[in-house]
C-alpha atoms as a PDB file:
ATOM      1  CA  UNK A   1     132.023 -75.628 -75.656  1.00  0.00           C
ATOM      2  CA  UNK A   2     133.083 -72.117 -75.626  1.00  0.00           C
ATOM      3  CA  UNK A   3     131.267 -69.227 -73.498  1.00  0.00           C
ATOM      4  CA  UNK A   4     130.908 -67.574 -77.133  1.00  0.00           C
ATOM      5  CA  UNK A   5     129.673 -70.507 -79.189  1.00  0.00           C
ATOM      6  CA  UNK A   6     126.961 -71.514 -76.235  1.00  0.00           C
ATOM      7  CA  UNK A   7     125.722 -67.520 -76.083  1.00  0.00           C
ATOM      8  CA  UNK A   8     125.406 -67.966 -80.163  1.00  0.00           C
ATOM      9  CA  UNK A   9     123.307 -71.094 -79.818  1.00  0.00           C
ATOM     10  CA  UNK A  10     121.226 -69.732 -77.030  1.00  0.00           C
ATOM     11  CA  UNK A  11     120.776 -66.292 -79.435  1.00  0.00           C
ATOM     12  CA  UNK A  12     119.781 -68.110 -82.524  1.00  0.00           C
ATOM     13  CA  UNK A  13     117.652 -70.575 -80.521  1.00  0.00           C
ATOM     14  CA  UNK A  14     119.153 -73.516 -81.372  1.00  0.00           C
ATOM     15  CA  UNK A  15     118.221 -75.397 -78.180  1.00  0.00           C
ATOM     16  CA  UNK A  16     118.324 -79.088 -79.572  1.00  0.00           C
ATOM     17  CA  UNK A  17     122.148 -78.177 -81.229  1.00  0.00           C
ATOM     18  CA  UNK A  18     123.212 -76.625 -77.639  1.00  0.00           C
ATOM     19  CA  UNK A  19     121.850 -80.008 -75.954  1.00  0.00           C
ATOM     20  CA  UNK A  20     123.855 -82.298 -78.160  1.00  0.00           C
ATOM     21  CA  UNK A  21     127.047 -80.111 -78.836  1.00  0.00           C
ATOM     22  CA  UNK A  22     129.019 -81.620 -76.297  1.00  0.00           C
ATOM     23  CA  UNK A  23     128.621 -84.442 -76.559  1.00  0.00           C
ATOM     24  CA  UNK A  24     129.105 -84.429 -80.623  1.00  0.00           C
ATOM     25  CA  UNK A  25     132.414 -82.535 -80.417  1.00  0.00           C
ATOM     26  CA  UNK A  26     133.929 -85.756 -78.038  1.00  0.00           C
ATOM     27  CA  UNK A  27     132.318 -88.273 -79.960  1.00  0.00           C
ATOM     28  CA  UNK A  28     133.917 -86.632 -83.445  1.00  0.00           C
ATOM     29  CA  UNK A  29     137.423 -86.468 -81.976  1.00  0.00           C
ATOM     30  CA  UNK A  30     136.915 -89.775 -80.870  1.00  0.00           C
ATOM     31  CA  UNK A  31     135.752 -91.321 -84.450  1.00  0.00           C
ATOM     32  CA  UNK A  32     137.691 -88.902 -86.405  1.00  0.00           C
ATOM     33  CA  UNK A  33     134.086 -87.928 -87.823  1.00  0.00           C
ATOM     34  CA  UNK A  34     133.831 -85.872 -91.540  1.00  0.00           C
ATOM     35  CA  UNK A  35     133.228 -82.218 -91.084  1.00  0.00           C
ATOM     36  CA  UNK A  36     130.240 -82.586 -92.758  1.00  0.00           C
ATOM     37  CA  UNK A  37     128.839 -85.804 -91.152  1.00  0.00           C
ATOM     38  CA  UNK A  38     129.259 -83.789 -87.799  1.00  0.00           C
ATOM     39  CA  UNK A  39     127.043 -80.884 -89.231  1.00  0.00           C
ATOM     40  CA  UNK A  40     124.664 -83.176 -90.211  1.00  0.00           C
ATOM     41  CA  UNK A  41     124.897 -84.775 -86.557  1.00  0.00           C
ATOM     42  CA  UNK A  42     123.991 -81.752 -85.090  1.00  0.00           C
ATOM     43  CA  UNK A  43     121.213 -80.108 -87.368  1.00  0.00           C
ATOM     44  CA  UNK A  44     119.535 -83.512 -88.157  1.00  0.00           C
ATOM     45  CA  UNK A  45     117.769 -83.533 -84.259  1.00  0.00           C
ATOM     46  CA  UNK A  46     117.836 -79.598 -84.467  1.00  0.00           C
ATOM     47  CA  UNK A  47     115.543 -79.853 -87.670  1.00  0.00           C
ATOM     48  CA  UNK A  48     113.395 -82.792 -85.920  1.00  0.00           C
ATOM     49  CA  UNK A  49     113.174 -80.458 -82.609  1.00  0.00           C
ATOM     50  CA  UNK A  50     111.569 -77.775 -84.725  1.00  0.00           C
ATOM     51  CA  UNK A  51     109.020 -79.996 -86.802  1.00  0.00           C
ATOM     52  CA  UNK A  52     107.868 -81.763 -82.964  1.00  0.00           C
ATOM     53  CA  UNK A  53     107.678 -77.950 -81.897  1.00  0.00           C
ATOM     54  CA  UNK A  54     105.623 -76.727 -85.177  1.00  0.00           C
ATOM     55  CA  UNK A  55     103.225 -79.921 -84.853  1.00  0.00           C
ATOM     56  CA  UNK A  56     102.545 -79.216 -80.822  1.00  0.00           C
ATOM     57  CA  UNK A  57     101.971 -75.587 -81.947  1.00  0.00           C
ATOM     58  CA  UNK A  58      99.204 -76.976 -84.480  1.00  0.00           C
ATOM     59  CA  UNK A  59      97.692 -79.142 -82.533  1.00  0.00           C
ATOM     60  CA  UNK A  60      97.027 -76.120 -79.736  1.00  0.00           C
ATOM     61  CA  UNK A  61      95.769 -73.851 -81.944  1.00  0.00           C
ATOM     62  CA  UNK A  62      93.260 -76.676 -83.516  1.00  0.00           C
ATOM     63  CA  UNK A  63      92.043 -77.005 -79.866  1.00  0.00           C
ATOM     64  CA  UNK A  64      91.235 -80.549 -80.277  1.00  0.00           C
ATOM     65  CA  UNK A  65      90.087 -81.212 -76.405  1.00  0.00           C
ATOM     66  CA  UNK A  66      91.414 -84.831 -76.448  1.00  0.00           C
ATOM     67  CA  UNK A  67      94.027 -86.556 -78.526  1.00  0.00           C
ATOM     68  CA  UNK A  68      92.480 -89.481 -79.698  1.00  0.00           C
ATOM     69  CA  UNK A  69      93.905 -91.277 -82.496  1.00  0.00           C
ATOM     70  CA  UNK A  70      92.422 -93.853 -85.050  1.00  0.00           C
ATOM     71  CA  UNK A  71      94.841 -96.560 -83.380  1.00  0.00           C
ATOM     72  CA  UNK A  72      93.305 -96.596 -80.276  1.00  0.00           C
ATOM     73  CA  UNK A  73      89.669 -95.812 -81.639  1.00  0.00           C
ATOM     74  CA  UNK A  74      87.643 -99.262 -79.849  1.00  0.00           C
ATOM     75  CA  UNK A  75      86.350-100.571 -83.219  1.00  0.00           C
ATOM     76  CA  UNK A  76      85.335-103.885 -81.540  1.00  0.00           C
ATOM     77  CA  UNK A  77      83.053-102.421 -79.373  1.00  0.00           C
ATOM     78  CA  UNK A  78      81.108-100.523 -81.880  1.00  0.00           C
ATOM     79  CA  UNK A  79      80.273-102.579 -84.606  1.00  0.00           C
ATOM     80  CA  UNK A  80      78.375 -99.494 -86.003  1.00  0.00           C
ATOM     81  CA  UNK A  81      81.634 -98.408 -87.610  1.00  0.00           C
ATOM     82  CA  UNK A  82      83.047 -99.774 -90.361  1.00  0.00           C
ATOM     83  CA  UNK A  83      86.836 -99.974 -90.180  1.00  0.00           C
ATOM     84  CA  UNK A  84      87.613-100.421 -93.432  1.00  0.00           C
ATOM     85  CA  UNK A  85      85.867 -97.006 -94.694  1.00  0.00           C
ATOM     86  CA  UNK A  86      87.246 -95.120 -91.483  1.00  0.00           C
ATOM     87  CA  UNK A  87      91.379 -96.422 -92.548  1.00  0.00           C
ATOM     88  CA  UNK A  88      90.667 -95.256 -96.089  1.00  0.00           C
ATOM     89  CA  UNK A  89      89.338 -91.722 -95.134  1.00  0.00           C
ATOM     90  CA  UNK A  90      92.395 -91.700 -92.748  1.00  0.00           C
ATOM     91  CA  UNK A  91      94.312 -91.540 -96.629  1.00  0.00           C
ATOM     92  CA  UNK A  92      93.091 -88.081 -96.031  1.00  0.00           C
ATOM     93  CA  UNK A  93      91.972 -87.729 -99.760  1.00  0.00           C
ATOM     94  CA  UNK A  94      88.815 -85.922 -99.230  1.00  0.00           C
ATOM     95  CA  UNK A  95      91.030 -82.669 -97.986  1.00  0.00           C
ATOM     96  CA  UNK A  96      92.301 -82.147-101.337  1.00  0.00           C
ATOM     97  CA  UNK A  97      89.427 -82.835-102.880  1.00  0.00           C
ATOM     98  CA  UNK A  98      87.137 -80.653-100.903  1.00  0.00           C
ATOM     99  CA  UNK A  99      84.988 -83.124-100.067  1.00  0.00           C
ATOM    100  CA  UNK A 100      82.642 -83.237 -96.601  1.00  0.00           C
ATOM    101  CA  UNK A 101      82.437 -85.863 -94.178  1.00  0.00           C
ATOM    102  CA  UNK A 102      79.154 -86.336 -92.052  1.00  0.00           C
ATOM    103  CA  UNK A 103      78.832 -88.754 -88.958  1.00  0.00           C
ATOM    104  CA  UNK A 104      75.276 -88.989 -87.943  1.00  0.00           C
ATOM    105  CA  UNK A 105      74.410 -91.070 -84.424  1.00  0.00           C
ATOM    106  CA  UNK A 106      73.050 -91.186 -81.278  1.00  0.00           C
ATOM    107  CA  UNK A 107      75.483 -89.584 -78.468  1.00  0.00           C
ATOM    108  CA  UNK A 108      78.426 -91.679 -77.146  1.00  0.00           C
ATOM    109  CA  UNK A 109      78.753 -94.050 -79.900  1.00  0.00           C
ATOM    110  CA  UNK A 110      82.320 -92.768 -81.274  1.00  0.00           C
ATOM    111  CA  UNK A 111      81.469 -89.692 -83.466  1.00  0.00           C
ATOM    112  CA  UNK A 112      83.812 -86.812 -81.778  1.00  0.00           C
ATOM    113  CA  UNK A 113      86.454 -89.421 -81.097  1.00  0.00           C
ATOM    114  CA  UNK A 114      86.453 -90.557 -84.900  1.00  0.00           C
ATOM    115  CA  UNK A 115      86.672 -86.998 -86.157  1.00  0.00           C
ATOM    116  CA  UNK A 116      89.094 -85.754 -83.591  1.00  0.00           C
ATOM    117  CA  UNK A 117      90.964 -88.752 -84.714  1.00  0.00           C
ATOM    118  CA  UNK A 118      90.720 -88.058 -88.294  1.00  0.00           C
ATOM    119  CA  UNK A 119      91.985 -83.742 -87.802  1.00  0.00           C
ATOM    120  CA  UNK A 120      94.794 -85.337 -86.117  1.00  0.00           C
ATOM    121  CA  UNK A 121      96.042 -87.454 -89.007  1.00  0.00           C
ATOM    122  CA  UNK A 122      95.183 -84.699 -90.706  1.00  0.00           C
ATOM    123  CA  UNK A 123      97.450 -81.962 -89.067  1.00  0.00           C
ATOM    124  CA  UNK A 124      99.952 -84.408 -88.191  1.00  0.00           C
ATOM    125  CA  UNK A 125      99.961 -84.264 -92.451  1.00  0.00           C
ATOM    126  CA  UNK A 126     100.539 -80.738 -92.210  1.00  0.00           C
ATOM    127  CA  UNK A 127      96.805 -79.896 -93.428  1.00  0.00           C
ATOM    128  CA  UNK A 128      95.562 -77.011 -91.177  1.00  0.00           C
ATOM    129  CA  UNK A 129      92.510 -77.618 -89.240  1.00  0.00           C
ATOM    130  CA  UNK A 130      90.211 -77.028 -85.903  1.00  0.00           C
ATOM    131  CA  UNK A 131      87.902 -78.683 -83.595  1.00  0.00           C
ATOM    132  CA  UNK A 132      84.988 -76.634 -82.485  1.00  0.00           C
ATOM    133  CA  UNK A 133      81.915 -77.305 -80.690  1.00  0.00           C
ATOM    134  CA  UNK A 134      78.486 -76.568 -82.354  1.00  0.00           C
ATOM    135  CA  UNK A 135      76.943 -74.373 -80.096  1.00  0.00           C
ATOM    136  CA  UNK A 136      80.640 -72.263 -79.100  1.00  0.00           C
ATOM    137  CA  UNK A 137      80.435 -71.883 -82.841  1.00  0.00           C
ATOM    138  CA  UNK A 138      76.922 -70.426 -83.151  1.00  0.00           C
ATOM    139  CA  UNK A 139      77.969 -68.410 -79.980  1.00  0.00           C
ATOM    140  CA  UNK A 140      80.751 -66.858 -81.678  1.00  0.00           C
ATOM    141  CA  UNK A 141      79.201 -66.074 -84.835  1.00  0.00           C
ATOM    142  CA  UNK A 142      76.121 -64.017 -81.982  1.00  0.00           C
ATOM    143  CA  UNK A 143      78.715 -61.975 -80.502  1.00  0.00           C
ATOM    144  CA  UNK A 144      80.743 -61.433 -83.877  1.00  0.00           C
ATOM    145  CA  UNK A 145      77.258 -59.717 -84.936  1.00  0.00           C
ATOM    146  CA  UNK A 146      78.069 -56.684 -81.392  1.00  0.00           C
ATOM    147  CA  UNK A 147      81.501 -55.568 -82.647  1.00  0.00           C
ATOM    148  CA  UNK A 148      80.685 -56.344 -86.562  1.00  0.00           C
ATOM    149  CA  UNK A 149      83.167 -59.050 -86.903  1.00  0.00           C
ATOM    150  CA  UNK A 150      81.234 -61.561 -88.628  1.00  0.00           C
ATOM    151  CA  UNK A 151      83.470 -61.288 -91.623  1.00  0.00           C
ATOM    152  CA  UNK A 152      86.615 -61.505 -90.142  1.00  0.00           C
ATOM    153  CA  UNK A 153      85.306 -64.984 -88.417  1.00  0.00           C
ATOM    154  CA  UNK A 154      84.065 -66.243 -91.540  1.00  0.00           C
ATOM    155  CA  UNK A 155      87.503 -65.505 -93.495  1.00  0.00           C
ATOM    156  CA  UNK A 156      89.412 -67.497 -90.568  1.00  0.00           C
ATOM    157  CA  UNK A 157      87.413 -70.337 -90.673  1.00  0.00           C
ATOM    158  CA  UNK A 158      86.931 -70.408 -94.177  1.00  0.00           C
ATOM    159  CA  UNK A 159      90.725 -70.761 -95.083  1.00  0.00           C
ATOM    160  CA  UNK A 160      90.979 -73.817 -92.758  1.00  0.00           C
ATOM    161  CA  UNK A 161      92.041 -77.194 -94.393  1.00  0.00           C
ATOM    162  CA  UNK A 162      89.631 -79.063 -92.384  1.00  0.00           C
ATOM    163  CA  UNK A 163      86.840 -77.672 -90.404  1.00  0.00           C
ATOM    164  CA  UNK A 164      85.119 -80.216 -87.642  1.00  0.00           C
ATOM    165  CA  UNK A 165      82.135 -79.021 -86.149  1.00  0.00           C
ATOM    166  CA  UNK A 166      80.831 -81.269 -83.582  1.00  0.00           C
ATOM    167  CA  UNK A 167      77.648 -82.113 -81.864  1.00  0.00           C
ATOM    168  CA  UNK A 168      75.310 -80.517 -84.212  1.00  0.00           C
ATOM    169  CA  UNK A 169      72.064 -80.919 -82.770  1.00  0.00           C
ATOM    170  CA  UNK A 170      68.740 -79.102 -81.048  1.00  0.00           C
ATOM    171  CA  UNK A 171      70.148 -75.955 -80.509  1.00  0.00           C
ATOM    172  CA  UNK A 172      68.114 -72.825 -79.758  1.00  0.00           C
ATOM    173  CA  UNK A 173      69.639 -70.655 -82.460  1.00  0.00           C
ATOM    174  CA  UNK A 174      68.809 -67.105 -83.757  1.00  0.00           C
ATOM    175  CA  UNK A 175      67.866 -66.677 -87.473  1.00  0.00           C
ATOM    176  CA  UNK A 176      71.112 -64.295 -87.862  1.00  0.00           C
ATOM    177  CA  UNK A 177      73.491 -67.049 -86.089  1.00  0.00           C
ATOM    178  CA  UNK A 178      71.617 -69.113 -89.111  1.00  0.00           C
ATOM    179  CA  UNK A 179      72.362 -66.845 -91.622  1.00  0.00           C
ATOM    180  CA  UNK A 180      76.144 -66.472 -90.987  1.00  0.00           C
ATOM    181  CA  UNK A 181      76.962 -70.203 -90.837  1.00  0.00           C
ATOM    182  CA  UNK A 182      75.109 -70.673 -94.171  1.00  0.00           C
ATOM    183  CA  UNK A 183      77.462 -68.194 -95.498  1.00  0.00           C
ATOM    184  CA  UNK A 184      80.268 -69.948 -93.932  1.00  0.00           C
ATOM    185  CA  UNK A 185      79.473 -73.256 -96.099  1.00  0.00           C
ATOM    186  CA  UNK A 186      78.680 -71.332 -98.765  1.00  0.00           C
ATOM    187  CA  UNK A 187      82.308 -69.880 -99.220  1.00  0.00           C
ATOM    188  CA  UNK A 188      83.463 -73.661 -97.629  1.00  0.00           C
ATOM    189  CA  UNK A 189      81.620 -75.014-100.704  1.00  0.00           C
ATOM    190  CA  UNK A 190      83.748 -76.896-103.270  1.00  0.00           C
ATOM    191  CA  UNK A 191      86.811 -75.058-101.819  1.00  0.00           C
ATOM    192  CA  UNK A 192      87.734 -76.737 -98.005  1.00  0.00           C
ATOM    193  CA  UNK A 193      86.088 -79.518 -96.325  1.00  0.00           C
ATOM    194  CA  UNK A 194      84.238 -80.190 -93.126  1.00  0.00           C
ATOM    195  CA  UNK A 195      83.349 -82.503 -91.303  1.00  0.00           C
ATOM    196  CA  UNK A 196      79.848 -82.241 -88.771  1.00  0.00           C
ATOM    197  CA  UNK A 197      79.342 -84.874 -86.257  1.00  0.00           C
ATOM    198  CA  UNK A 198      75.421 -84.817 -85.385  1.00  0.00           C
ATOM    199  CA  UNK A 199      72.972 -86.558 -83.543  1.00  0.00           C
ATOM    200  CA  UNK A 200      70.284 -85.538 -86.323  1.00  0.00           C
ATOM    201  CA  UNK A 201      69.626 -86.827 -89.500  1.00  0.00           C
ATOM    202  CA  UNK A 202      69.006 -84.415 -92.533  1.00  0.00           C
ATOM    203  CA  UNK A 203      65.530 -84.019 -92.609  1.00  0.00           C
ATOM    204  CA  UNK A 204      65.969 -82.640 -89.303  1.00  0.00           C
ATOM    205  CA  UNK A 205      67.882 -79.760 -89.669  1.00  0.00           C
ATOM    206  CA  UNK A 206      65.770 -77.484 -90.403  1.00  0.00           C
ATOM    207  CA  UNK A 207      64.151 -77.964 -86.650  1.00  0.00           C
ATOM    208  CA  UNK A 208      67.461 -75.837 -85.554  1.00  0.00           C
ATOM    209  CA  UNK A 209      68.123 -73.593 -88.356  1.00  0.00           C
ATOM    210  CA  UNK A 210      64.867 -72.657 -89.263  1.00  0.00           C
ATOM    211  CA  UNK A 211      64.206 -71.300 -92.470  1.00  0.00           C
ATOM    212  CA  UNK A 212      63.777 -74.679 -94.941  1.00  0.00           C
ATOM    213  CA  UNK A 213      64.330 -73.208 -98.207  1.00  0.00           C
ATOM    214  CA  UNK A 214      67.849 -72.072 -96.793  1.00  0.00           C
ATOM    215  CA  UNK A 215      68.568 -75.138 -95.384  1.00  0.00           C
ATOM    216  CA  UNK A 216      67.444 -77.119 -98.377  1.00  0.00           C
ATOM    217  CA  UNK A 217      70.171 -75.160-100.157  1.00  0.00           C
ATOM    218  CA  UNK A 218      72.911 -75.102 -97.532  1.00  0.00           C
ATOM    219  CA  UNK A 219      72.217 -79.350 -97.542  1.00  0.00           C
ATOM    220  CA  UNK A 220      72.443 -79.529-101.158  1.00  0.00           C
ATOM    221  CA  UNK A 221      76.110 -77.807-100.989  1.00  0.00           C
ATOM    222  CA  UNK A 222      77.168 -79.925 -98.057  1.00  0.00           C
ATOM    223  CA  UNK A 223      75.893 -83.232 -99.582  1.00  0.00           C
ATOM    224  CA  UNK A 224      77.196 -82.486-103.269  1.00  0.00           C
ATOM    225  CA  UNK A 225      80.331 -83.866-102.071  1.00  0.00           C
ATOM    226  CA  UNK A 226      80.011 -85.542 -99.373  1.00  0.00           C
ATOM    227  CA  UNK A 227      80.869 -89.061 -97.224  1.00  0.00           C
ATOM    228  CA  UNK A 228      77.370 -89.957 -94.601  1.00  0.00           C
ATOM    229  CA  UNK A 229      78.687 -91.899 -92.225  1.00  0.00           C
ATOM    230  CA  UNK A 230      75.920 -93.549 -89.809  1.00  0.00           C
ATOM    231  CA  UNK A 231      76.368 -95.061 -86.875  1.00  0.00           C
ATOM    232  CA  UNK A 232      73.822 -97.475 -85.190  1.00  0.00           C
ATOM    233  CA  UNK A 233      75.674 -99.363 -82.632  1.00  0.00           C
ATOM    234  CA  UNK A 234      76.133 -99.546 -78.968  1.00  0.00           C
ATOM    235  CA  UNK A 235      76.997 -96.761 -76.706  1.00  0.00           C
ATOM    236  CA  UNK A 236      81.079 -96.470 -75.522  1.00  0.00           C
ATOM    237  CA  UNK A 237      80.027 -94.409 -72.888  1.00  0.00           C
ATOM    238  CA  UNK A 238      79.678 -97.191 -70.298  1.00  0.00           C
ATOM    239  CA  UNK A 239      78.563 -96.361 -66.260  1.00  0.00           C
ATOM    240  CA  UNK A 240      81.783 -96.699 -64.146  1.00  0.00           C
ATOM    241  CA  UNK A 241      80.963 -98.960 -60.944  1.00  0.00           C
END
C-alpha cells in the first residue's frame, strides 16, 4: 500500500478497507482475482463495519442499561411467562401497527428483562427506540417545566418507534408531571407504541397520577390497542449465598 492510498483511506474513514487492503492486494495477485470481485472484497466488510458501528450507536443512545436478549431470557424458571406469546411479539408486528404492550407483575419476575429484550430485537430491526425508567421520566418532564422545555421533550419522545417505560409504580408525582405524560400518550396514541412494565394493575393507576377522569381517558387510549401481559410466577431475583 502506497503512503497516498493509506492517507486517502484514513481521510475518507474507511478503517475496515485500510485493515484488509493488504492483505486483498496479495491475495488478488495471487488468484488472479476480477477487478470487480476485489472491490467487492474490500467494501463488502467495509459496508458490514459501518452497519455494526450504526447498531452500537443505537443501542447507546436507547440507553438500554443491560443487554438482555430473548435467547437467554430463563423461561423455565418463570412459568408466569408464556413463551409462545413472548417469540411472536419478538415478530415485532405491534411497531408497525402502533400497538402497546403492558407487562404487569410483582418486582423481579422478568418484566424489564423481557422488554429490554424485546427494544433490542427491535433496534437490532432498525426500529428506533429507548429504555427509560419511570420515575427519571417523570423527573425530566419536572425540570422540562423550569426552562419551558416540555414540548421539545414530548416531540423527542413522541417520534420514537418504540417507547419502554419501566417500573411504573407508587410514585410521588406532581399533578403537572401528570399532565405532561398524558399528553405524551395522547400524541403516542394510534401513532408509535409503548411498552410500560408495572408492578400495578389498572385500577391502580390512578393512586399515582391522580386525577381519575384523566386517567380513565389516558387508559382507554393505552388499552385501545394494546397486548396485557401478566405475570404471576416466581421471583428470578434469587439471594446469592
Amino acid at each position: 500500500m502506497t503512503e497516498e492510498l493509506e492517507q486517502l483511506l484514513k481521510n475518507l474513514r474507511l478503517k475496515k478497507i485500510l485493515e484488509i487492503c493488504d492483505e486483498e492486494f496479495e491475495r488478488a495477485e495471487k488468484k488472479q482475482i476480477p477487478y470487480h470481485e476485489f472491490l467487492l472484497r474490500l467494501l463488502r466488510p467495509q459496508w458490514h463495519a459501518k452497519q455494526e458501528q450504526a447498531l452500537a450507536w443505537r443501542i447507546k443512545r436507547a440507553r438500554i442499561p443491560e443487554l438482555w436478549t430473548l435467547d437467554t431470557f430463563p423461561f423455565k424458571k418463570q412459568p408466569g411467562v408464556n413463551r409462545r406469546q413472548i417469540h411472536t411479539l419478538a415478530e415485532l408486528d405491534f411497531i408497525p401497527r402502533a400497538q402497546n404492550l403492558v407487562f404487569i407483575g410483582p418486582t423481579g419476575t422478568g418484566k424489564t428483562g423481557l422488554a429490554t429484550g424485546l427494544l433490542l430485537k427491535a433496534i437490532q430491526n432498525g426500529y428506533r427506540g429507548q429504555f427509560v425508567r419511570a420515575q427519571d421520566l417523570f423527573d425530566d418532564m419536572y425540570a422540562s417545566l423550569a426552562d419551558r422545555s416540555s414540548r421539545k421533550l414530548i416531540n423527542r419522545l413522541a417520534r420514537l418507534d418504540l417507547l419502554v417505560i419501566d417500573e411504573m409504580g407508587y410514585l410521588n408525582l406532581k399533578p403537572e408531571q401528570s399532565n405532561i405524560f398524558f399528553k405524551l400518550m395522547e400524541e403516542r396514541y394510534n401513532r408509535r407504541a409503548t411498552l410500560i412494565t408495572t408492578n400495578l394493575d389498572y385500577d391502580e393507576w390512578h393512586q399515582f397520577l391522580g386525577n381519575r377522569p384523566m386517567v380513565e381517558a389516558l387508559l382507554s387510549r393505552l388499552r385501545h390497542h394494546c397486548h396485557t401481559l401478566r405475570i404471576d410466577g416466581p421471583s428470578l431475583r434469587e439471594p446469592q449465598g
